[in-house]
C-alpha atoms as a PDB file:
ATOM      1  CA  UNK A   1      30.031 235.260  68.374  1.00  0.00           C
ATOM      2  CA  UNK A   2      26.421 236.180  68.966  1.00  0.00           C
ATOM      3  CA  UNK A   3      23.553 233.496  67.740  1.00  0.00           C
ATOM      4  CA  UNK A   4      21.481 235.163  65.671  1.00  0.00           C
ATOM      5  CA  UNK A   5      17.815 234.651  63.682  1.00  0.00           C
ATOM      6  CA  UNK A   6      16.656 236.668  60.960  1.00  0.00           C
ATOM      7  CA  UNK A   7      13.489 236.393  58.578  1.00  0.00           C
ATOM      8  CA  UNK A   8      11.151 238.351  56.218  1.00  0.00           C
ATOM      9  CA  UNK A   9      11.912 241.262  53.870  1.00  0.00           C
ATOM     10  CA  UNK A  10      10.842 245.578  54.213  1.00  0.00           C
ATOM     11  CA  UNK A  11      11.910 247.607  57.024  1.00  0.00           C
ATOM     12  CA  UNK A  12      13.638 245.920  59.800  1.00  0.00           C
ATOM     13  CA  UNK A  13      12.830 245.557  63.603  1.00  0.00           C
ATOM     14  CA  UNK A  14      15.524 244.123  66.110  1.00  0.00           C
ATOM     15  CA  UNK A  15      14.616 242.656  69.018  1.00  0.00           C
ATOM     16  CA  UNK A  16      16.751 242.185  72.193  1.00  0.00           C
ATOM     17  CA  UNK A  17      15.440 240.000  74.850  1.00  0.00           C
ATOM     18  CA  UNK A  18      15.864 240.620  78.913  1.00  0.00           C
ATOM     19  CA  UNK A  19      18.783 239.034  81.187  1.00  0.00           C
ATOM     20  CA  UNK A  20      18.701 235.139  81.225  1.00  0.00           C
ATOM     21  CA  UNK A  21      16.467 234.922  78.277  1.00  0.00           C
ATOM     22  CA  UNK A  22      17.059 233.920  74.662  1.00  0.00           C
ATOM     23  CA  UNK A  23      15.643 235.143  71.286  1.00  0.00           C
ATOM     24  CA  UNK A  24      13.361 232.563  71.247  1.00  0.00           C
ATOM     25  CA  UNK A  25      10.807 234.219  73.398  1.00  0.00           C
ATOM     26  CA  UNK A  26      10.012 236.834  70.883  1.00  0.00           C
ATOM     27  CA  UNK A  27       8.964 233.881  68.535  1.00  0.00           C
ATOM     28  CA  UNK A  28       5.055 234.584  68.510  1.00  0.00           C
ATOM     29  CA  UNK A  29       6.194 238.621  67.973  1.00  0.00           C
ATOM     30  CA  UNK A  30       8.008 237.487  64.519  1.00  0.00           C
ATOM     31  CA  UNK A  31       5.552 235.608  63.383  1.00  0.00           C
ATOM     32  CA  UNK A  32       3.493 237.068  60.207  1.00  0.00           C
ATOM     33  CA  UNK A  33       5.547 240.289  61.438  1.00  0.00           C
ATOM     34  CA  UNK A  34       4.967 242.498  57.934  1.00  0.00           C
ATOM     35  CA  UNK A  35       8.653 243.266  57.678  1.00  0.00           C
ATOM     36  CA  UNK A  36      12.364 241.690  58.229  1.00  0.00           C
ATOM     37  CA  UNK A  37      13.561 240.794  61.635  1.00  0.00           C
ATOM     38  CA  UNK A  38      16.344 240.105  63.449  1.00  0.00           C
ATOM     39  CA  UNK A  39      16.809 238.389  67.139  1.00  0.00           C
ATOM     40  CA  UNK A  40      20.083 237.716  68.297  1.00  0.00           C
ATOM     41  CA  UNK A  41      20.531 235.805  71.498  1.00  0.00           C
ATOM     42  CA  UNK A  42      22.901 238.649  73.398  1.00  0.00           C
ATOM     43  CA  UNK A  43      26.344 237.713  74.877  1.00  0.00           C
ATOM     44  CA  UNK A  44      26.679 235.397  77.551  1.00  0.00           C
ATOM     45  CA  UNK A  45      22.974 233.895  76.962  1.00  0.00           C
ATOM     46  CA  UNK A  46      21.488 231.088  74.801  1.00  0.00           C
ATOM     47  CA  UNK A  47      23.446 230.045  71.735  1.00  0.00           C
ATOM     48  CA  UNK A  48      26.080 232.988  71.931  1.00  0.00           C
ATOM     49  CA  UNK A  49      29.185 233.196  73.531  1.00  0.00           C
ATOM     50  CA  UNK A  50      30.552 234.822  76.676  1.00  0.00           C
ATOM     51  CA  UNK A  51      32.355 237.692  76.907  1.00  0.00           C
ATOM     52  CA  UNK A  52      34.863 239.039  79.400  1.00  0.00           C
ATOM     53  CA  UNK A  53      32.872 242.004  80.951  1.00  0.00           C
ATOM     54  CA  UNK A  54      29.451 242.575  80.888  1.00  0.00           C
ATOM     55  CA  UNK A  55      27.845 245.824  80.388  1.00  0.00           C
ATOM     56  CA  UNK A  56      25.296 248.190  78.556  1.00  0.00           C
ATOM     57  CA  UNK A  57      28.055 248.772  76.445  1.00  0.00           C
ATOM     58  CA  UNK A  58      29.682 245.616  75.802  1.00  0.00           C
ATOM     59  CA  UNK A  59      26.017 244.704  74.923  1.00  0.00           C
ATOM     60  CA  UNK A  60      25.514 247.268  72.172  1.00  0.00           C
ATOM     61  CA  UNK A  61      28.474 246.921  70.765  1.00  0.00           C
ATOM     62  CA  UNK A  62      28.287 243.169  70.581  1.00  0.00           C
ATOM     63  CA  UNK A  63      24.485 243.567  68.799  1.00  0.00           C
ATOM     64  CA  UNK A  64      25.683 246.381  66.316  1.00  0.00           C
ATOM     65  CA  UNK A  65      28.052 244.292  64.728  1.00  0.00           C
ATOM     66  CA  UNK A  66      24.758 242.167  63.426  1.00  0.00           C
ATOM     67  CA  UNK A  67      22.627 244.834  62.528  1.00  0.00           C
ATOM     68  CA  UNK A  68      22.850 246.504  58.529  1.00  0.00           C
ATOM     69  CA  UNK A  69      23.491 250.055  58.215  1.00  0.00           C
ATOM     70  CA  UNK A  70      19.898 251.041  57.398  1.00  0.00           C
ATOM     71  CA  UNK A  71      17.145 252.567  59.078  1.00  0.00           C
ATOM     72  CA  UNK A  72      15.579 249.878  61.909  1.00  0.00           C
ATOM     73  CA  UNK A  73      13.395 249.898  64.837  1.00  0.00           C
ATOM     74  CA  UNK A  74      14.617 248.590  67.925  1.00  0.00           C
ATOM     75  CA  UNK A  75      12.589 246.272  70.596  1.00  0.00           C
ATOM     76  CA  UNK A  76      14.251 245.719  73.812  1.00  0.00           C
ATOM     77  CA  UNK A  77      12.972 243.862  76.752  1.00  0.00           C
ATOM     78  CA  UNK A  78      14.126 244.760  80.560  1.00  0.00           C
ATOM     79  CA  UNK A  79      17.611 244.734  79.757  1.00  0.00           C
ATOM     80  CA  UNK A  80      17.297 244.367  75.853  1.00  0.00           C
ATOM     81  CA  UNK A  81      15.677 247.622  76.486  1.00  0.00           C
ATOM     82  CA  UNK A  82      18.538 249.513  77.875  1.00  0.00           C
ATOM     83  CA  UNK A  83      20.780 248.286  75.590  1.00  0.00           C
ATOM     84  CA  UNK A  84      18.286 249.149  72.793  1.00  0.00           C
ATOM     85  CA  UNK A  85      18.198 252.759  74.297  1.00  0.00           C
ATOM     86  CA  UNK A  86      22.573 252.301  73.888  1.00  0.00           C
ATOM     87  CA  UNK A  87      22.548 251.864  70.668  1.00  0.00           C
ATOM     88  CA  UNK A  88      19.761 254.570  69.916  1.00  0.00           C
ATOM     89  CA  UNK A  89      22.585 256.768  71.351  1.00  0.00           C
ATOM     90  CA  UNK A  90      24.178 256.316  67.711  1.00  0.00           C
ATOM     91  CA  UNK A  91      27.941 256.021  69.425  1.00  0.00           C
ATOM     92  CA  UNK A  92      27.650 252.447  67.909  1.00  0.00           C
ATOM     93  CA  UNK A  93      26.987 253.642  64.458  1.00  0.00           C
ATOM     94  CA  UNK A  94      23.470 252.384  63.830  1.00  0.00           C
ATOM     95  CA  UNK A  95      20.838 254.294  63.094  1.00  0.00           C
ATOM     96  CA  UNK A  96      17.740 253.739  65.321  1.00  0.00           C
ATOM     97  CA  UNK A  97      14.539 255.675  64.303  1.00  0.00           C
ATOM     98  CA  UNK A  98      11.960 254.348  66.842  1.00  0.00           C
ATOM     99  CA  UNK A  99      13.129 252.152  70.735  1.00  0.00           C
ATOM    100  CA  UNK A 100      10.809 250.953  72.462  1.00  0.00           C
ATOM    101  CA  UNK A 101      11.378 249.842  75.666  1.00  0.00           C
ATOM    102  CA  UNK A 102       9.485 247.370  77.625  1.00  0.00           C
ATOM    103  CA  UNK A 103       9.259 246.007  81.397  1.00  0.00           C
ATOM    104  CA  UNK A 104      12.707 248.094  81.840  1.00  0.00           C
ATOM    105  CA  UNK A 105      13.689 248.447  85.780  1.00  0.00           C
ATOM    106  CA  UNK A 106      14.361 251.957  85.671  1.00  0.00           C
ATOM    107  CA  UNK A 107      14.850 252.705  89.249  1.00  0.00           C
ATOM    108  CA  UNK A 108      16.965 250.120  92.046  1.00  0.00           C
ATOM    109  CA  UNK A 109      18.058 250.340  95.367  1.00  0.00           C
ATOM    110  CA  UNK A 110      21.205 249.551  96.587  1.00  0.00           C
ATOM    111  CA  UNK A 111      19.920 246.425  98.278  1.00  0.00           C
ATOM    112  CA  UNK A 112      18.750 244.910  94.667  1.00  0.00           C
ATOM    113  CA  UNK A 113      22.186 246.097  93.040  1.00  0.00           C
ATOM    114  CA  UNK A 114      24.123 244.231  96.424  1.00  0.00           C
ATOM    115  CA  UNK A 115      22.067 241.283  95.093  1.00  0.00           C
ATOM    116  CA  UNK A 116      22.243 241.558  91.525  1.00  0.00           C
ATOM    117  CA  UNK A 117      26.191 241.264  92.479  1.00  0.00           C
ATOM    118  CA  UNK A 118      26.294 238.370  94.414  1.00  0.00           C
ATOM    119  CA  UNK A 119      24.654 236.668  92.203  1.00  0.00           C
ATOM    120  CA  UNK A 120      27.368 237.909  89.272  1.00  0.00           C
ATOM    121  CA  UNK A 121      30.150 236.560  91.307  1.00  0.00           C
ATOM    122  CA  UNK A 122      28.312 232.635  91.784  1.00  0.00           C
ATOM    123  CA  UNK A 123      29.350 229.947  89.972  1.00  0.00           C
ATOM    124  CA  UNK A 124      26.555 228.637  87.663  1.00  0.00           C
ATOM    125  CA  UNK A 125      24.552 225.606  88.774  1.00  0.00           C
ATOM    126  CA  UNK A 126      25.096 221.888  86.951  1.00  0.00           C
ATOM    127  CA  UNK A 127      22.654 219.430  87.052  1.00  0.00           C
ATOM    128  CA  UNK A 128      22.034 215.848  86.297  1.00  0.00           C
ATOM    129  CA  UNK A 129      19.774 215.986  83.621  1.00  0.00           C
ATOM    130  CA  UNK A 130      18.653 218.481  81.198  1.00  0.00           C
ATOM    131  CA  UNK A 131      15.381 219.303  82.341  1.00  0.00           C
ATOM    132  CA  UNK A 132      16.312 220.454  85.527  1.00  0.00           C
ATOM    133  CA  UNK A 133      19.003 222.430  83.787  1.00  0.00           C
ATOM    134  CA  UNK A 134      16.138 224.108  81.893  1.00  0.00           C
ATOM    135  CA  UNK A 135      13.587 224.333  84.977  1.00  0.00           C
ATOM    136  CA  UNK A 136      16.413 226.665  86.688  1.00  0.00           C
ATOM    137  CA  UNK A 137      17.065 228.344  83.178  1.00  0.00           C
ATOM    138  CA  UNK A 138      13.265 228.938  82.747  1.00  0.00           C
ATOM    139  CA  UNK A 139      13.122 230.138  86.648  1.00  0.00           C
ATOM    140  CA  UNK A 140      15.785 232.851  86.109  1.00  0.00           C
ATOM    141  CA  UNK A 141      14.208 233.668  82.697  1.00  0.00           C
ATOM    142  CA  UNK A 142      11.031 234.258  83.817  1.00  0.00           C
ATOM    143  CA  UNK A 143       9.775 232.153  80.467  1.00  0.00           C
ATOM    144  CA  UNK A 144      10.182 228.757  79.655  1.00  0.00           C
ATOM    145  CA  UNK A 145      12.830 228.301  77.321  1.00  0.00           C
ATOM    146  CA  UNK A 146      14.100 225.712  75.069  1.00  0.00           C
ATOM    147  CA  UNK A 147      17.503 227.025  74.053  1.00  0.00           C
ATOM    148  CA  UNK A 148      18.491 228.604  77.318  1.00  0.00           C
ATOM    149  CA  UNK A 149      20.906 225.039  78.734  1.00  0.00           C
ATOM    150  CA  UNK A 150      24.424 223.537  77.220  1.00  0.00           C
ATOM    151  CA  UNK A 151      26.058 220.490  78.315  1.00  0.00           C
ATOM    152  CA  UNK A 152      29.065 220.759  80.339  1.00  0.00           C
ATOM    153  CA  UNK A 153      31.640 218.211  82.313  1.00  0.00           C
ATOM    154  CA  UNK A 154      29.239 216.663  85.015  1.00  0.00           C
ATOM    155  CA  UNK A 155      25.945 216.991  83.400  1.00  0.00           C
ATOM    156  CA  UNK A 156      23.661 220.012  81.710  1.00  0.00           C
ATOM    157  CA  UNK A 157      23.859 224.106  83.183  1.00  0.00           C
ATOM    158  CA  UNK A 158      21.930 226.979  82.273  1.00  0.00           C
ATOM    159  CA  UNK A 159      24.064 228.707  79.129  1.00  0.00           C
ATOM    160  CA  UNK A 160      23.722 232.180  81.146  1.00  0.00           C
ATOM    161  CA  UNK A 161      26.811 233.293  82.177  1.00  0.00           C
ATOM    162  CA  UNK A 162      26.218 234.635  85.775  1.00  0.00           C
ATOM    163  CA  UNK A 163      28.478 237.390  85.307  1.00  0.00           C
ATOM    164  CA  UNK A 164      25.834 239.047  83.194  1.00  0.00           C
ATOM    165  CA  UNK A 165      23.596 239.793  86.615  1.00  0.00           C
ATOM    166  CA  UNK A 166      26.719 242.505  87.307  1.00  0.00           C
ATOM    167  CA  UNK A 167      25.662 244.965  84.471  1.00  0.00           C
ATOM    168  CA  UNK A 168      24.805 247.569  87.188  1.00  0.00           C
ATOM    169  CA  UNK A 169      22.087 250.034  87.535  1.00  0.00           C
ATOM    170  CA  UNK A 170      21.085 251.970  83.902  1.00  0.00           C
ATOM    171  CA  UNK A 171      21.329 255.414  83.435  1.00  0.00           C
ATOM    172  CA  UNK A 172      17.783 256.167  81.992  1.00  0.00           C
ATOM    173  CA  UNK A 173      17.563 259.243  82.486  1.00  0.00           C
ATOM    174  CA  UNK A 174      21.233 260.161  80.441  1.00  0.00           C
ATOM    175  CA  UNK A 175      20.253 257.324  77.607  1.00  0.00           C
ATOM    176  CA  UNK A 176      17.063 259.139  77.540  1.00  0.00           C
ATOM    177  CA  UNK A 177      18.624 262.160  76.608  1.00  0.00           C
ATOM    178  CA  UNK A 178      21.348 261.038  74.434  1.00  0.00           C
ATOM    179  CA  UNK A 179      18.852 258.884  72.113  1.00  0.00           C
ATOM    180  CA  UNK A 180      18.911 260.047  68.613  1.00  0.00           C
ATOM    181  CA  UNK A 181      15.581 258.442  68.201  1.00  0.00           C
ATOM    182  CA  UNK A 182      11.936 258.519  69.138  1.00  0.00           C
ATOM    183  CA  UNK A 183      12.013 256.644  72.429  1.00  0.00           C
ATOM    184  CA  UNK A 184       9.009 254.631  73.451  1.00  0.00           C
ATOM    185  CA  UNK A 185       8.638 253.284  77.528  1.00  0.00           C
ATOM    186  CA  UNK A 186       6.401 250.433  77.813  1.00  0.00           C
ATOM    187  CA  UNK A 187       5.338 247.759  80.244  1.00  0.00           C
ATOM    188  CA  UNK A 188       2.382 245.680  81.133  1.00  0.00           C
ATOM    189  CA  UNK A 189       0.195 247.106  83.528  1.00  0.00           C
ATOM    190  CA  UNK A 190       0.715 244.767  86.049  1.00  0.00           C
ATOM    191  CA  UNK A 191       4.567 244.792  85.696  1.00  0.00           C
ATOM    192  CA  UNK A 192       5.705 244.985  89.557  1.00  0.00           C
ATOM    193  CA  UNK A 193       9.463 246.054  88.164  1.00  0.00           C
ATOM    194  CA  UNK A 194       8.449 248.567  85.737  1.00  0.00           C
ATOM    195  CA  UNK A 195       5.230 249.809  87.234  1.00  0.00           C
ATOM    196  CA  UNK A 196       3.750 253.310  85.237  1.00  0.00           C
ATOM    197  CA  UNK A 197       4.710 255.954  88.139  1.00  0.00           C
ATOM    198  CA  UNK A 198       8.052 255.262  87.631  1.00  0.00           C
ATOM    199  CA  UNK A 199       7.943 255.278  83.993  1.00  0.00           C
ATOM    200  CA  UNK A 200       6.252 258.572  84.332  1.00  0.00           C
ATOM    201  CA  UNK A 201       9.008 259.929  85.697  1.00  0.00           C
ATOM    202  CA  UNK A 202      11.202 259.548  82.374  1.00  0.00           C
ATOM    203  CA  UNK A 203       8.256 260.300  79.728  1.00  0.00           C
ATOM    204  CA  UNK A 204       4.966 261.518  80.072  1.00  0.00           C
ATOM    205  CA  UNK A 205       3.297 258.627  78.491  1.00  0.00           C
ATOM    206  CA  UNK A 206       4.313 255.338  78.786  1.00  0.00           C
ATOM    207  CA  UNK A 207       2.326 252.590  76.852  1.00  0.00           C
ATOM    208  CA  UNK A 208       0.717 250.540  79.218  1.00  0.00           C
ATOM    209  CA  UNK A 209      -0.663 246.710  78.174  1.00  0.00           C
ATOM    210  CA  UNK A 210      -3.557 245.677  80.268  1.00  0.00           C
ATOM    211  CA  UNK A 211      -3.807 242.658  81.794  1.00  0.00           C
ATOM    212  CA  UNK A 212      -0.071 241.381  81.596  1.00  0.00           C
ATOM    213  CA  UNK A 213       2.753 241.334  83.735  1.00  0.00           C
ATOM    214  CA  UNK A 214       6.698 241.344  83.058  1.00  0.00           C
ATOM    215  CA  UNK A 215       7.075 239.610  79.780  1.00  0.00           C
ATOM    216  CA  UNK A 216       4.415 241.358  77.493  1.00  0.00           C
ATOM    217  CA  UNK A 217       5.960 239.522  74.461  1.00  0.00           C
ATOM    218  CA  UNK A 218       5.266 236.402  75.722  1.00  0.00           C
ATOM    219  CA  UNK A 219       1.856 236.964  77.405  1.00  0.00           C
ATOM    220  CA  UNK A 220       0.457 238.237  74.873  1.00  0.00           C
ATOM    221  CA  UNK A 221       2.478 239.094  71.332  1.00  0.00           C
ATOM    222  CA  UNK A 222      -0.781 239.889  69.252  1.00  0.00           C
ATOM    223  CA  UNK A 223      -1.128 243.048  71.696  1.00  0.00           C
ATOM    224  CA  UNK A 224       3.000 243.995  71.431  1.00  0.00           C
ATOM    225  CA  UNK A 225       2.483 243.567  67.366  1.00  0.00           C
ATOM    226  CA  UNK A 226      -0.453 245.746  67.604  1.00  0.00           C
ATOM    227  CA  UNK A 227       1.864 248.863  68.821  1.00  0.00           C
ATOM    228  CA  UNK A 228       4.484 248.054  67.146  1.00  0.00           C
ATOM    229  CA  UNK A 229       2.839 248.245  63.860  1.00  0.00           C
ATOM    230  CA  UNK A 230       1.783 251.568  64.596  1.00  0.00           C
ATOM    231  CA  UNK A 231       5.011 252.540  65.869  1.00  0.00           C
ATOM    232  CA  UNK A 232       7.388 251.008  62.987  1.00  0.00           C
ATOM    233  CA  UNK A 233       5.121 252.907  59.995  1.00  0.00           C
END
């Protein structure tokens, strides 16, 4: 069962956040958002449950149970955006008119995917106490969160199931392609995992956000609502 947050009334904008976040850090995006929204925390993260296997898939398929069969906009972050790009795809039966991706890794090596897979196949962490549970939460986050720990036999653990960290390398290019909506690449300028040359290579022209780095949403939301507005009308 996925956790999931809705609010406000008119056309309706999902938003998926990145690996070892929660829905909470779109928050400051939401607010006085002219529109309905809805933020589920995905599978295996925050408030939601685990799943058996993790991938781009699994993800969509897990989110497009949630979402109404109307006309929405979809905002994914780093791996909320590949999974926003999935369900674009319309194989999962909703129908996506704008994605816009943001601080999406589009191209690994084999050495990041080696580690991405070691770290799928560790045990998570417990701690004593629940704020070091959410200092390592926050770490592998990126953002501080608030909703990202549980309590478990022997003290407090992130809630992200590690297993997530095997989802594998995304096939841009082919989700590109297969997107039965207008897709949008976007990252913050100074974004060292989604950096513009790379983004370049997959659309001519990615929408670049000066001054920020990975997590544009939280950085700085007023500048993310800005586009979106344009984008969603």
């Amino acid at each position: 069962m996925l956790h999931v947050e809705r609010g406000g009334n008119g056309p309706l904008l999902v938003l998926l956040h990145g690996l070892g976040a929660t829905g909470e850090v779109w928050q400051d995006v939401v607010k006085d958002w002219e529109g309905s929204w809805l933020v589920p925390d995905l599978p295996g993260h925050g408030r939601s449950s685990q799943i058996d296997r993790y991938s781009f898939g699994s993800f969509a398929a897990a989110v497009a149970d949630e979402i109404p069969r109307e006309p929405v906009t979809i905002v994914g972050h780093s791996l909320g955006g590949v999974v926003g790009l999935t369900l674009a795809s319309g194989w999962f039966g909703v129908e996506v008119t704008t994605c816009v991706g943001v601080g999406i890794k589009v191209q690994w090596t084999d050495e990041e995917l080696t580690k991405a897979a070691a770290l799928a196949a560790k045990p998570g962490k417990v701690f004593a106490t629940e704020e070091e549970a959410v200092e390592r939460a926050s770490k592998m986050a990126g953002v501080k969160l608030q909703h990202g720990v549980s309590e478990v036999d022997g003290g407090w653990a992130p809630s992200l199931d590690m297993k997530a960290f095997g989802v594998g390398r995304p096939d841009m290019a082919g989700l590109i392609m297969a997107a039965q909506a207008h897709v949008v690449l976007a990252a913050g300028e100074n974004d060292p995992m989604s950096p513009q040359e790379h983004l370049r290579e997959l659309v001519p022209e990615p929408v670049m956000f000066p001054g920020t780095g990975h997590n544009v949403h939280v950085e700085s939301p007023s500048s993310l609502r800005t586009v979106l507005a344009q984008l969603a009308t």
